[in-house]
C-alpha atoms as a PDB file:
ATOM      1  CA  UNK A   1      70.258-135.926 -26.273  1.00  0.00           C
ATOM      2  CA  UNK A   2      67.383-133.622 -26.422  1.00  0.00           C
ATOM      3  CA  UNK A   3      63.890-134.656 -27.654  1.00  0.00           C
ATOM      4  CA  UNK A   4      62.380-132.764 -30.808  1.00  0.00           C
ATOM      5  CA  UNK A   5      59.670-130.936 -29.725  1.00  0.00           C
ATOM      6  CA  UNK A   6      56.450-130.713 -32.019  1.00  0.00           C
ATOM      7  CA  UNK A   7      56.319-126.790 -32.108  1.00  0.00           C
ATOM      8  CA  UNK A   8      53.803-124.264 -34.017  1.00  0.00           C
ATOM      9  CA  UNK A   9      55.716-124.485 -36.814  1.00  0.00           C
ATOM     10  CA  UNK A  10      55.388-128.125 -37.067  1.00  0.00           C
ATOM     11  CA  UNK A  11      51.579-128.126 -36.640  1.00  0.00           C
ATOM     12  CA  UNK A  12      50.803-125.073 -38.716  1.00  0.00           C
ATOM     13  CA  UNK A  13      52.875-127.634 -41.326  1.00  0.00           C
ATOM     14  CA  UNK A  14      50.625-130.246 -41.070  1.00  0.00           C
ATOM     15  CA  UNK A  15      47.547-127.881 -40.915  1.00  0.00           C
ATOM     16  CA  UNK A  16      48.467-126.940 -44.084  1.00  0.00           C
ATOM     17  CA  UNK A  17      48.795-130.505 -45.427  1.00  0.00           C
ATOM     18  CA  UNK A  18      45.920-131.388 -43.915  1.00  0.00           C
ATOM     19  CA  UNK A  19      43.980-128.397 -45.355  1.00  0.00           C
ATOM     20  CA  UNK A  20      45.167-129.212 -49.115  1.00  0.00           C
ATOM     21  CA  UNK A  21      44.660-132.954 -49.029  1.00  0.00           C
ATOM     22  CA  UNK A  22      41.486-133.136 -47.371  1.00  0.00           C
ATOM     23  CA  UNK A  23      39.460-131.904 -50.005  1.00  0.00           C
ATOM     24  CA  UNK A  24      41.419-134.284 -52.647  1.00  0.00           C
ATOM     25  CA  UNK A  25      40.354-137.277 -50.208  1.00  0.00           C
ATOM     26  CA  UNK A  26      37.080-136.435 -50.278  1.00  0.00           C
ATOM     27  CA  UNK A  27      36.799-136.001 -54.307  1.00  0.00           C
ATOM     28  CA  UNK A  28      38.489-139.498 -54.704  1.00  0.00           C
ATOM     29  CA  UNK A  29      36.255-141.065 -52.180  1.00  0.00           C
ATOM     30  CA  UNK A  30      33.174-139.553 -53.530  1.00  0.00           C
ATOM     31  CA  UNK A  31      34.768-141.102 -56.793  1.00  0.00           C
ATOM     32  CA  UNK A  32      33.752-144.534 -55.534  1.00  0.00           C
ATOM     33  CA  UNK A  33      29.990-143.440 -55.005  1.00  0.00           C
ATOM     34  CA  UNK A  34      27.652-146.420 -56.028  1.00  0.00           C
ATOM     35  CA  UNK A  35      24.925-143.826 -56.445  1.00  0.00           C
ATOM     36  CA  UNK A  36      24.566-140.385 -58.274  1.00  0.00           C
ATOM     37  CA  UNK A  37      25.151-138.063 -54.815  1.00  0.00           C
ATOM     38  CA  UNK A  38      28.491-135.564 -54.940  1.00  0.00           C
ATOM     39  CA  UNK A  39      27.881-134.551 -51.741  1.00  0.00           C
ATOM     40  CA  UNK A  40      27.251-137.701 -49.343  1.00  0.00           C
ATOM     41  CA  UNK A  41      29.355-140.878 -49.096  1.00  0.00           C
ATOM     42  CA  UNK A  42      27.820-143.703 -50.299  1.00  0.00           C
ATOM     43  CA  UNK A  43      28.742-147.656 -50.308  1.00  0.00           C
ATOM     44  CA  UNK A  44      32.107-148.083 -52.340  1.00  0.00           C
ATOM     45  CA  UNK A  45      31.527-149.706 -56.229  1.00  0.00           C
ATOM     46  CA  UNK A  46      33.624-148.794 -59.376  1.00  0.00           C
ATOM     47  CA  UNK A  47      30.708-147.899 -60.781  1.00  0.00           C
ATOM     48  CA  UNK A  48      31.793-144.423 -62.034  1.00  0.00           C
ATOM     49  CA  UNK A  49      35.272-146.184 -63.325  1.00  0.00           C
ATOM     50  CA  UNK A  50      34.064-148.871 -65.359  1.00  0.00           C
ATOM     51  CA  UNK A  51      30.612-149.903 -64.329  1.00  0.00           C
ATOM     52  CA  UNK A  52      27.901-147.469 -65.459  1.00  0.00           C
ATOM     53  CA  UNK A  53      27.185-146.302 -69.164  1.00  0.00           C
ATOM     54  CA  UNK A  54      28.501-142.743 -67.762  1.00  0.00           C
ATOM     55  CA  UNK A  55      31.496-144.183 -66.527  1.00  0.00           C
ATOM     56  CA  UNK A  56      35.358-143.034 -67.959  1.00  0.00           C
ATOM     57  CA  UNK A  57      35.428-146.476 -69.333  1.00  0.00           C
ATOM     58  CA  UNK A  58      32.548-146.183 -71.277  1.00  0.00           C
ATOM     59  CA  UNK A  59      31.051-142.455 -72.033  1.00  0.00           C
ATOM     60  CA  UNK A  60      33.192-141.245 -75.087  1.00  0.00           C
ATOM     61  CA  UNK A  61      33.220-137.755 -73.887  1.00  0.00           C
ATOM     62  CA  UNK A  62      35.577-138.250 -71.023  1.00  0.00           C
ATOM     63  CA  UNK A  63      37.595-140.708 -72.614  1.00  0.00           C
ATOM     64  CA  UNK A  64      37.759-137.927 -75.495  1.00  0.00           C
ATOM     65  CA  UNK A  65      39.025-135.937 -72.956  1.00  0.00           C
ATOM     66  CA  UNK A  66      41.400-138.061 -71.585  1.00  0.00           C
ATOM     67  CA  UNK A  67      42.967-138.931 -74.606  1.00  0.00           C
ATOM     68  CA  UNK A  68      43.940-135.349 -75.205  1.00  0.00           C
ATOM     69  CA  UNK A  69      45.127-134.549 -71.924  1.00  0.00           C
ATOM     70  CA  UNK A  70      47.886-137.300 -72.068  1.00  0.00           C
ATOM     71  CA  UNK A  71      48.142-136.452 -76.029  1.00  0.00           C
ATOM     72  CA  UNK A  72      48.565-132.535 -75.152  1.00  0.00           C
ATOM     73  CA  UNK A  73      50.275-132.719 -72.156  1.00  0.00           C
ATOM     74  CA  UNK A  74      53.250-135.440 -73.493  1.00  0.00           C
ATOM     75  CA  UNK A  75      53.982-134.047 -76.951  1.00  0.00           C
ATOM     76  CA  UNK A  76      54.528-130.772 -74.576  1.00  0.00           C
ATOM     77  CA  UNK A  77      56.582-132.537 -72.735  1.00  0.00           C
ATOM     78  CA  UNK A  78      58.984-134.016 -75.787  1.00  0.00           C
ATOM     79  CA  UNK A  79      58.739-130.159 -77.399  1.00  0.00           C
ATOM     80  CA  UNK A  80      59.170-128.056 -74.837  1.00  0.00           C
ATOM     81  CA  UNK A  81      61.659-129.443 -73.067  1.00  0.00           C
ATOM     82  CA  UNK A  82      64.609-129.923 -75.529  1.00  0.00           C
ATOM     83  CA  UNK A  83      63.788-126.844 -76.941  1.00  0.00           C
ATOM     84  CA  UNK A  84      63.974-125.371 -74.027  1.00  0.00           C
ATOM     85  CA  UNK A  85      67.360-126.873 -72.955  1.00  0.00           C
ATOM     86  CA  UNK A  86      68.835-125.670 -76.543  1.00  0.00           C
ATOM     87  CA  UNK A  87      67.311-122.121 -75.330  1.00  0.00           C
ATOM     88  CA  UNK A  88      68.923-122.281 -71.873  1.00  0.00           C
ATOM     89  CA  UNK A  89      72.478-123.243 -73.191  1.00  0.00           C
ATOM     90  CA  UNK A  90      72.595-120.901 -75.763  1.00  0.00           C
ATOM     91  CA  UNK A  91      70.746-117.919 -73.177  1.00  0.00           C
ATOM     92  CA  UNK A  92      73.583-119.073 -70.912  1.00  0.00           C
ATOM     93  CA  UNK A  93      77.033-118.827 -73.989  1.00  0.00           C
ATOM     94  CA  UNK A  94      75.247-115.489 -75.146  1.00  0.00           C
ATOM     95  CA  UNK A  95      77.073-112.192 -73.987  1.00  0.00           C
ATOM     96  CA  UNK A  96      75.769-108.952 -74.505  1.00  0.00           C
ATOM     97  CA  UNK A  97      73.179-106.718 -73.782  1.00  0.00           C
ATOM     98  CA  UNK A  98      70.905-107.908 -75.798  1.00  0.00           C
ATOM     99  CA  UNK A  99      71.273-111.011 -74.130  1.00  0.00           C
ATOM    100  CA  UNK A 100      69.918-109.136 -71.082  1.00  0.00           C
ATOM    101  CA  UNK A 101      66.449-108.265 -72.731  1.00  0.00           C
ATOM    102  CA  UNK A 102      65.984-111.808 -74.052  1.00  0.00           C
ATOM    103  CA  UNK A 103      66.777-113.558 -70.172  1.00  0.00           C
ATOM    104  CA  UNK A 104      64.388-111.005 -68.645  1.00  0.00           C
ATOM    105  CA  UNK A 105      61.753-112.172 -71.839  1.00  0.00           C
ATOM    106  CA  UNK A 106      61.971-115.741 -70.721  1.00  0.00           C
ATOM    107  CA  UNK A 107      60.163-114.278 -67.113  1.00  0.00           C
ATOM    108  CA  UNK A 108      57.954-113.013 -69.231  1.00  0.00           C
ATOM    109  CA  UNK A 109      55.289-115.804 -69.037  1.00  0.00           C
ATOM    110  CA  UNK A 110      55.891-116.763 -65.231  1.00  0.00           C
ATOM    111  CA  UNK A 111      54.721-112.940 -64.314  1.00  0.00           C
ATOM    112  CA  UNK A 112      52.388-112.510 -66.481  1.00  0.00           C
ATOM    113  CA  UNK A 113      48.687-113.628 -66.017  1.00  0.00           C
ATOM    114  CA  UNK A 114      47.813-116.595 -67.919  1.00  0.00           C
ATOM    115  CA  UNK A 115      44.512-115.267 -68.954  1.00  0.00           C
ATOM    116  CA  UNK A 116      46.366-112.306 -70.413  1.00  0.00           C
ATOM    117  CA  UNK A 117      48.700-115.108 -72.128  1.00  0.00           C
ATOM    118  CA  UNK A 118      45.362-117.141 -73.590  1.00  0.00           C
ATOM    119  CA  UNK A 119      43.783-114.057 -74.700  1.00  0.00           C
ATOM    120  CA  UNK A 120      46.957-113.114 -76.408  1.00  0.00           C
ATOM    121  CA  UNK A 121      47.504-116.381 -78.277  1.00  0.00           C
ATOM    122  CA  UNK A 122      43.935-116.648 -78.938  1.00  0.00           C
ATOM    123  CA  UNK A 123      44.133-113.264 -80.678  1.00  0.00           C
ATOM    124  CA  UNK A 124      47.535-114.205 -82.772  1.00  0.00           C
ATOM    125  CA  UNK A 125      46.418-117.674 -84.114  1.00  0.00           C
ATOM    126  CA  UNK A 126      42.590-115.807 -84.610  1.00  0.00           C
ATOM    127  CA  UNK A 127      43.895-112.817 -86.331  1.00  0.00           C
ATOM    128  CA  UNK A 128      47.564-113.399 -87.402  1.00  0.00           C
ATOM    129  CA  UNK A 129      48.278-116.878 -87.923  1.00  0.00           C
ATOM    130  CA  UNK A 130      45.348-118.058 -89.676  1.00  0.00           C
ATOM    131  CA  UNK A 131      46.908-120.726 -92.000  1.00  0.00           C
ATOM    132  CA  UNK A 132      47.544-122.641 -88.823  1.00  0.00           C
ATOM    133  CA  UNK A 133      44.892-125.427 -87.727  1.00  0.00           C
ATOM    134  CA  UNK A 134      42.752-124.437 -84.837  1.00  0.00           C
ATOM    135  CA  UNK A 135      42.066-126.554 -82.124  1.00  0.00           C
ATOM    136  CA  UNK A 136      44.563-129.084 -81.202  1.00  0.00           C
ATOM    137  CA  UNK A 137      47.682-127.623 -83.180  1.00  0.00           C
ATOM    138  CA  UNK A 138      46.952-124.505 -81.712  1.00  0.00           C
ATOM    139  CA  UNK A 139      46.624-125.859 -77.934  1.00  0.00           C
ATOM    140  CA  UNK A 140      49.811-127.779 -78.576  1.00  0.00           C
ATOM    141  CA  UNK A 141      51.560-124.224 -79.526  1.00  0.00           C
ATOM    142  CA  UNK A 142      50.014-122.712 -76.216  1.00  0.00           C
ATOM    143  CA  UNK A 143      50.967-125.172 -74.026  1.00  0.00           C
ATOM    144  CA  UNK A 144      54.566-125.470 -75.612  1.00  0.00           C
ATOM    145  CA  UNK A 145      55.127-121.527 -75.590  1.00  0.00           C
ATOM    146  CA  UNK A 146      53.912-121.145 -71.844  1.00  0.00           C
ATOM    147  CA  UNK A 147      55.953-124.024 -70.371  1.00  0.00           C
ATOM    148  CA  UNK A 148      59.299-123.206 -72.392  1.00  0.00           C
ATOM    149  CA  UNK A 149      60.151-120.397 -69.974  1.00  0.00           C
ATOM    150  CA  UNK A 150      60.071-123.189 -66.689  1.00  0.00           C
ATOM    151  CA  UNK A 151      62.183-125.123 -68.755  1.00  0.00           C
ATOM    152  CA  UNK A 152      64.315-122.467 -69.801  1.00  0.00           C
ATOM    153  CA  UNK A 153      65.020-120.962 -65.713  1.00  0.00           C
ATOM    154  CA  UNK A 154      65.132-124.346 -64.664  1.00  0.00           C
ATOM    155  CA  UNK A 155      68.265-125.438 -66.608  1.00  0.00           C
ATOM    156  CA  UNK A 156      69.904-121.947 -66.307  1.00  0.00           C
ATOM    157  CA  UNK A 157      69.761-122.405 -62.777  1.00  0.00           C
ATOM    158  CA  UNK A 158      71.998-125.901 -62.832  1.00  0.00           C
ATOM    159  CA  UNK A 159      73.971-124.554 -65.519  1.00  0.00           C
ATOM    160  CA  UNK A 160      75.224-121.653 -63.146  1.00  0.00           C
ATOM    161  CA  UNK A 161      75.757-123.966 -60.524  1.00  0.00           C
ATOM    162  CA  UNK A 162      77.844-126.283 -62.657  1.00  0.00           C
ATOM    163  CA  UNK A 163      79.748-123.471 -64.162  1.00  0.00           C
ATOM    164  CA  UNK A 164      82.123-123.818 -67.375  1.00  0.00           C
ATOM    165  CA  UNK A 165      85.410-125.290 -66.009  1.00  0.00           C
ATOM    166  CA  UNK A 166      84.015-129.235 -67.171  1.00  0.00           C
ATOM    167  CA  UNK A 167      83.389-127.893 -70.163  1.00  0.00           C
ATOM    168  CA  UNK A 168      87.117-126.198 -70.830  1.00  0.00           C
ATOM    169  CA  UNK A 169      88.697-129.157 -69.434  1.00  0.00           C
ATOM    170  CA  UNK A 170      86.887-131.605 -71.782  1.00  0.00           C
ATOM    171  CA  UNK A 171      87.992-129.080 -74.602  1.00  0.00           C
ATOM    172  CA  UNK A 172      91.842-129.297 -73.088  1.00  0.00           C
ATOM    173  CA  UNK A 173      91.696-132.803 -73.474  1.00  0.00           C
ATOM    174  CA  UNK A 174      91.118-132.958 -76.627  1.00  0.00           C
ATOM    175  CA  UNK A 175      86.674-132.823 -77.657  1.00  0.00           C
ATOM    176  CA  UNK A 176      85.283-131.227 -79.671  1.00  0.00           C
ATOM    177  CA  UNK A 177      82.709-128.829 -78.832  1.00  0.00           C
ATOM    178  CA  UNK A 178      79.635-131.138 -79.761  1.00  0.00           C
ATOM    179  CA  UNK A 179      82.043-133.780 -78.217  1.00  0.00           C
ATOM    180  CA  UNK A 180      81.924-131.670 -74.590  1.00  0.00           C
ATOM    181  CA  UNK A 181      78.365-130.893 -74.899  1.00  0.00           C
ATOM    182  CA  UNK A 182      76.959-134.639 -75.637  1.00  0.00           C
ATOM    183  CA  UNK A 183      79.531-136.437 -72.824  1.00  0.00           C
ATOM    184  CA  UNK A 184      79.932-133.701 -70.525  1.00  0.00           C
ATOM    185  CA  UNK A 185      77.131-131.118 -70.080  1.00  0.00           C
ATOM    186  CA  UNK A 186      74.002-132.793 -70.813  1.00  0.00           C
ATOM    187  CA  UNK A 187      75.083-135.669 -68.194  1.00  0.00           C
ATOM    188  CA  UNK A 188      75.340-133.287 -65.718  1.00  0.00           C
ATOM    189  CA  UNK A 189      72.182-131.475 -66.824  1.00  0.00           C
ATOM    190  CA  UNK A 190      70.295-134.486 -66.949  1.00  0.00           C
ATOM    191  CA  UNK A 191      68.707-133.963 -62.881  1.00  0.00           C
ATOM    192  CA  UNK A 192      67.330-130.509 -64.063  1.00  0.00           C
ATOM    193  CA  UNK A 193      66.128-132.260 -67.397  1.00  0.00           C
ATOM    194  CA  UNK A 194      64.240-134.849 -65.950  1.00  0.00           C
ATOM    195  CA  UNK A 195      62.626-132.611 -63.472  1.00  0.00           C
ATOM    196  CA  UNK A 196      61.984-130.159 -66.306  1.00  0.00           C
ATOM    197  CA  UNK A 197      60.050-132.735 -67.962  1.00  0.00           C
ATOM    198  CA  UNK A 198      58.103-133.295 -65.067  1.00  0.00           C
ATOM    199  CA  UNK A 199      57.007-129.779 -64.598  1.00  0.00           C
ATOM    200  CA  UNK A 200      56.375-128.822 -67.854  1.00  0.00           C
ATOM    201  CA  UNK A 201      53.741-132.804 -67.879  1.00  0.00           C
ATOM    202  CA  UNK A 202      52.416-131.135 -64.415  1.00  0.00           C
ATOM    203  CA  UNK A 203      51.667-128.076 -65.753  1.00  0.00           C
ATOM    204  CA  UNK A 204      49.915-128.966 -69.431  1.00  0.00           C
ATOM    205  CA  UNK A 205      47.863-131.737 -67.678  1.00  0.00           C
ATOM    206  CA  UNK A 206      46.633-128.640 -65.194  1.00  0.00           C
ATOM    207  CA  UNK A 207      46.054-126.054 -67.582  1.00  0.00           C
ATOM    208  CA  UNK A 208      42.544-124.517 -67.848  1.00  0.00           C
ATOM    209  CA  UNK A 209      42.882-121.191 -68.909  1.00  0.00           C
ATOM    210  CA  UNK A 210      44.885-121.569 -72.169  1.00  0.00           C
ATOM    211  CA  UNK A 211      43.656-124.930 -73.068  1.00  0.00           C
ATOM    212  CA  UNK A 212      40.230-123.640 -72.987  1.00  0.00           C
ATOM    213  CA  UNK A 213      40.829-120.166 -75.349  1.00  0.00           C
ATOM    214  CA  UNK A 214      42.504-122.550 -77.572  1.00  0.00           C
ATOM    215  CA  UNK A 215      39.640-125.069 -77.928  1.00  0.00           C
ATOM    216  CA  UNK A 216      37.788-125.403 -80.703  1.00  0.00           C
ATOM    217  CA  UNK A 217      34.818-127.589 -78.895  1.00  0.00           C
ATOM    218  CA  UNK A 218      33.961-130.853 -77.465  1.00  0.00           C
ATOM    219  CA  UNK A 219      36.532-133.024 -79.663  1.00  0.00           C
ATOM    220  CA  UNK A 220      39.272-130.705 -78.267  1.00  0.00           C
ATOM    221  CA  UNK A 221      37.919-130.413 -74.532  1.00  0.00           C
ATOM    222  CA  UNK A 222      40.776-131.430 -71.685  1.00  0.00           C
ATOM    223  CA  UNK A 223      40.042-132.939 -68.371  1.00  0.00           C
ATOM    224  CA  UNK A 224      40.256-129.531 -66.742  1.00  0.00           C
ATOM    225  CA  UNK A 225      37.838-128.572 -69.238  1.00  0.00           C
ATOM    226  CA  UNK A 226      35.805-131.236 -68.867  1.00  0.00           C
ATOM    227  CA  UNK A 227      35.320-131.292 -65.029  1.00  0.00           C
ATOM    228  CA  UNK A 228      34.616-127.411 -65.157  1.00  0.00           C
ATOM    229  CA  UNK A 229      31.985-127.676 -67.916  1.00  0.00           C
ATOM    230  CA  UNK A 230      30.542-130.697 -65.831  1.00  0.00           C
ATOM    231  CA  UNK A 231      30.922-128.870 -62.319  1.00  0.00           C
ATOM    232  CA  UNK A 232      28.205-126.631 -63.744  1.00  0.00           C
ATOM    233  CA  UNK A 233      25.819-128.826 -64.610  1.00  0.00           C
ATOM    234  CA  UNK A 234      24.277-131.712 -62.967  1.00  0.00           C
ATOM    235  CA  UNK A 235      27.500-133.949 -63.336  1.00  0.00           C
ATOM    236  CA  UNK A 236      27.665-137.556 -61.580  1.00  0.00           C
ATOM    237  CA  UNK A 237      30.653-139.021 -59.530  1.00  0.00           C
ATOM    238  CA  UNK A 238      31.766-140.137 -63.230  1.00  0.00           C
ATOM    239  CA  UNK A 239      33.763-136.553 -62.908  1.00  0.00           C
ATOM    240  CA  UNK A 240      35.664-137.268 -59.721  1.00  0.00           C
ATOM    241  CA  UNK A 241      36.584-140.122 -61.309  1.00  0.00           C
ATOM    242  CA  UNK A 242      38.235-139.160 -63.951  1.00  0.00           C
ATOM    243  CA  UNK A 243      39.922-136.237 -61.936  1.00  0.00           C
ATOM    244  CA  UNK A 244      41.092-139.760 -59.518  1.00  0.00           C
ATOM    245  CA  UNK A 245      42.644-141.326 -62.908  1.00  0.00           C
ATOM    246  CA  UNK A 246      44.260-138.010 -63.588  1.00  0.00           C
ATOM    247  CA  UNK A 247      45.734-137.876 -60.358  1.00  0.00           C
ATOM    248  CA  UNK A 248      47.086-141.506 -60.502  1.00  0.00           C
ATOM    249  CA  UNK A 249      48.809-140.686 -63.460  1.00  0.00           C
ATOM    250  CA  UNK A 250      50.449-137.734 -62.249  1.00  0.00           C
ATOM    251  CA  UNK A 251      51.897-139.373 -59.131  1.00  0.00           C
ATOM    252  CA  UNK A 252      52.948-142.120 -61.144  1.00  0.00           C
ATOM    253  CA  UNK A 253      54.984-139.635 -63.818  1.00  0.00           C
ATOM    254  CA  UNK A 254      56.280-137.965 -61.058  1.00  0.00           C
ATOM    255  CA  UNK A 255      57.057-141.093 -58.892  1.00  0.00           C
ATOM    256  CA  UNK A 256      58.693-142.911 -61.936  1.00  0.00           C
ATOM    257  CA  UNK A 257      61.060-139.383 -62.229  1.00  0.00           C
ATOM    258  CA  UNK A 258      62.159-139.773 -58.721  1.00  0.00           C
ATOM    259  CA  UNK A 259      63.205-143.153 -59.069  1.00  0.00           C
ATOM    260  CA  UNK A 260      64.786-142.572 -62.582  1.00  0.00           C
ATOM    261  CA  UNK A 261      66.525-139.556 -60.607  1.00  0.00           C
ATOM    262  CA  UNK A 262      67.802-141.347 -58.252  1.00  0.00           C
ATOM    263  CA  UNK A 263      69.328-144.264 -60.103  1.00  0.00           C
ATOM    264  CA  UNK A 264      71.524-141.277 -62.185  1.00  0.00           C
ATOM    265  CA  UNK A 265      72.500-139.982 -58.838  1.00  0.00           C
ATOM    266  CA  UNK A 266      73.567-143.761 -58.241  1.00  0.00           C
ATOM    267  CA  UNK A 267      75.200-144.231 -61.684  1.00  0.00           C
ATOM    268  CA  UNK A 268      77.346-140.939 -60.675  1.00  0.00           C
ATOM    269  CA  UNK A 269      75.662-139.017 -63.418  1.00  0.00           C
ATOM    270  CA  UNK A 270      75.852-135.280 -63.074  1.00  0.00           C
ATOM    271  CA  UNK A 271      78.283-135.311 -60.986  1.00  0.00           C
ATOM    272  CA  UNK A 272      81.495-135.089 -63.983  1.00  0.00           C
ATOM    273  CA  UNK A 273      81.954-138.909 -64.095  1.00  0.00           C
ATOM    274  CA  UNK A 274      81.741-137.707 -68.125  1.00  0.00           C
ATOM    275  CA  UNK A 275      84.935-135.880 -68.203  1.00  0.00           C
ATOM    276  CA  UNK A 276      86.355-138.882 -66.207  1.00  0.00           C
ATOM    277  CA  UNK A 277      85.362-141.501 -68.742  1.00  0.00           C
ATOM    278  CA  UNK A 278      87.445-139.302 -71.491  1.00  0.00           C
ATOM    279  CA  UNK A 279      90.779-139.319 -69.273  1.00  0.00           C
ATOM    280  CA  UNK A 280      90.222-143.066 -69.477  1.00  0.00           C
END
């Protein structure tokens, strides 16, 4: 039995770990500062979490900014996602050539710079749709119409590897279509939701670029806004702290999808046990 040998593919890997999570290390242990330096560690306190007047516990601001964050990024979530299922299944059942144009639409936002996409939907809700509520409404709009599309390729993707033939055979046996859709498809869809939902929560809680075009000041700043508004000025370990709790909760979202993931995969879901159930 030969021995693995750790080649320079396996240590430019772990260069490249190394190089992205260093810097993350450093912000969370700068986090637990018990003085005002950024750039020195400093004896550990939670000084910056719950301690100090300036802390995310107590200053208003960064809870403010919290709040929407979690607000923006999970109504995205619950939006985008079945929307963006319904879009995939019907993008999927459409035949045509006009069904051509509107799959190559959906790759419209991935390509497309998303400082062109802010500046555009900062233009239409500033010029166009005016009867519609700036600030959060309109960030809510941004973020659902730029994650639809990962949504949207995501799904299409597992529904061509699924293909149609559960579908016809729950139809041969007797369901309905709404019948085959509800017991059949979305069961075996339900891997590509869940990670859907995950991506589309990864990618509101991120955003910078839109959520920022889209604000309409301080009540409506997001933790990305927040930290880059703060970067700039004299800002206190208080920042890295929030960007810590941010980062907790986005491990946790994505560690509670792998484990919900894994107990479908477990339960046989996705893999036709649906169509079984109906043969009895």
């Amino acid at each position: 039995m030969k021995q693995r040998r750790f080649g320079p593919l396996a240590i430019v890997t772990w260069l490249y770990v190394l190089w992205s999570l260093v810097p993350v290390l450093i912000a969370v242990r700068i986090s637990f500062n018990s003085g005002k330096s950024r750039s020195a560690f400093q004896s550990t306190s939670f000084r910056w979490y719950w301690d100090d007047p300036a802390s995310v516990w107590q200053d208003d601001a960064l809870q403010t900014a919290l709040t929407n964050t979690l607000k923006l990024a999970g109504l995205t979530m619950l939006i985008a996602t079945p929307v963006g299922v319904a879009m995939a299944i019907g993008l999927q059942r459409w035949r045509g050539r006009v069904s051509r144009g509107a799959n190559n639409l959906m790759l419209l936002p991935l390509v497309t710079p998303e400082i062109v996409v802010g500046v555009a939907l900062f233009l239409v809700f500033s010029q166009i749709y005016t009867s519609v509520p700036r600030g959060f409404t309109t960030q809510l709009l941004g973020h659902i119409t730029f994650t639809m599309s990962y949504v949207v390729i995501i799904v299409r993707g597992r529904l061509m590897s699924i293909g149609t033939h559960f579908e016809e055979a729950a139809r041969d046996l007797g369901a309905t279509r709404t019948q085959a859709l509800r017991m059949v498809l979305l069961p075996q869809l339900g891997p590509a939701i869940f990670a859907s939902l995950m991506v589309v929560f990864a990618t509101s809680v991120d955003d910078f670029v839109i959520s920022s075009f889209l604000s309409t000041g301080a009540s409506t700043e997001t933790v990305p806004i927040k930290i880059y508004a703060s970067a700039r000025a004299a800002a206190t370990p208080s920042v890295n702290a929030l960007a810590t709790v941010m980062l907790v909760i986005t491990l946790a979202a994505v560690g509670v999808a792998a484990l919900v993931m894994r107990l479908l995969r477990r339960a046989g879901v996705g893999d036709g046990s649906g169509l079984s159930s109906m043969t009895g």
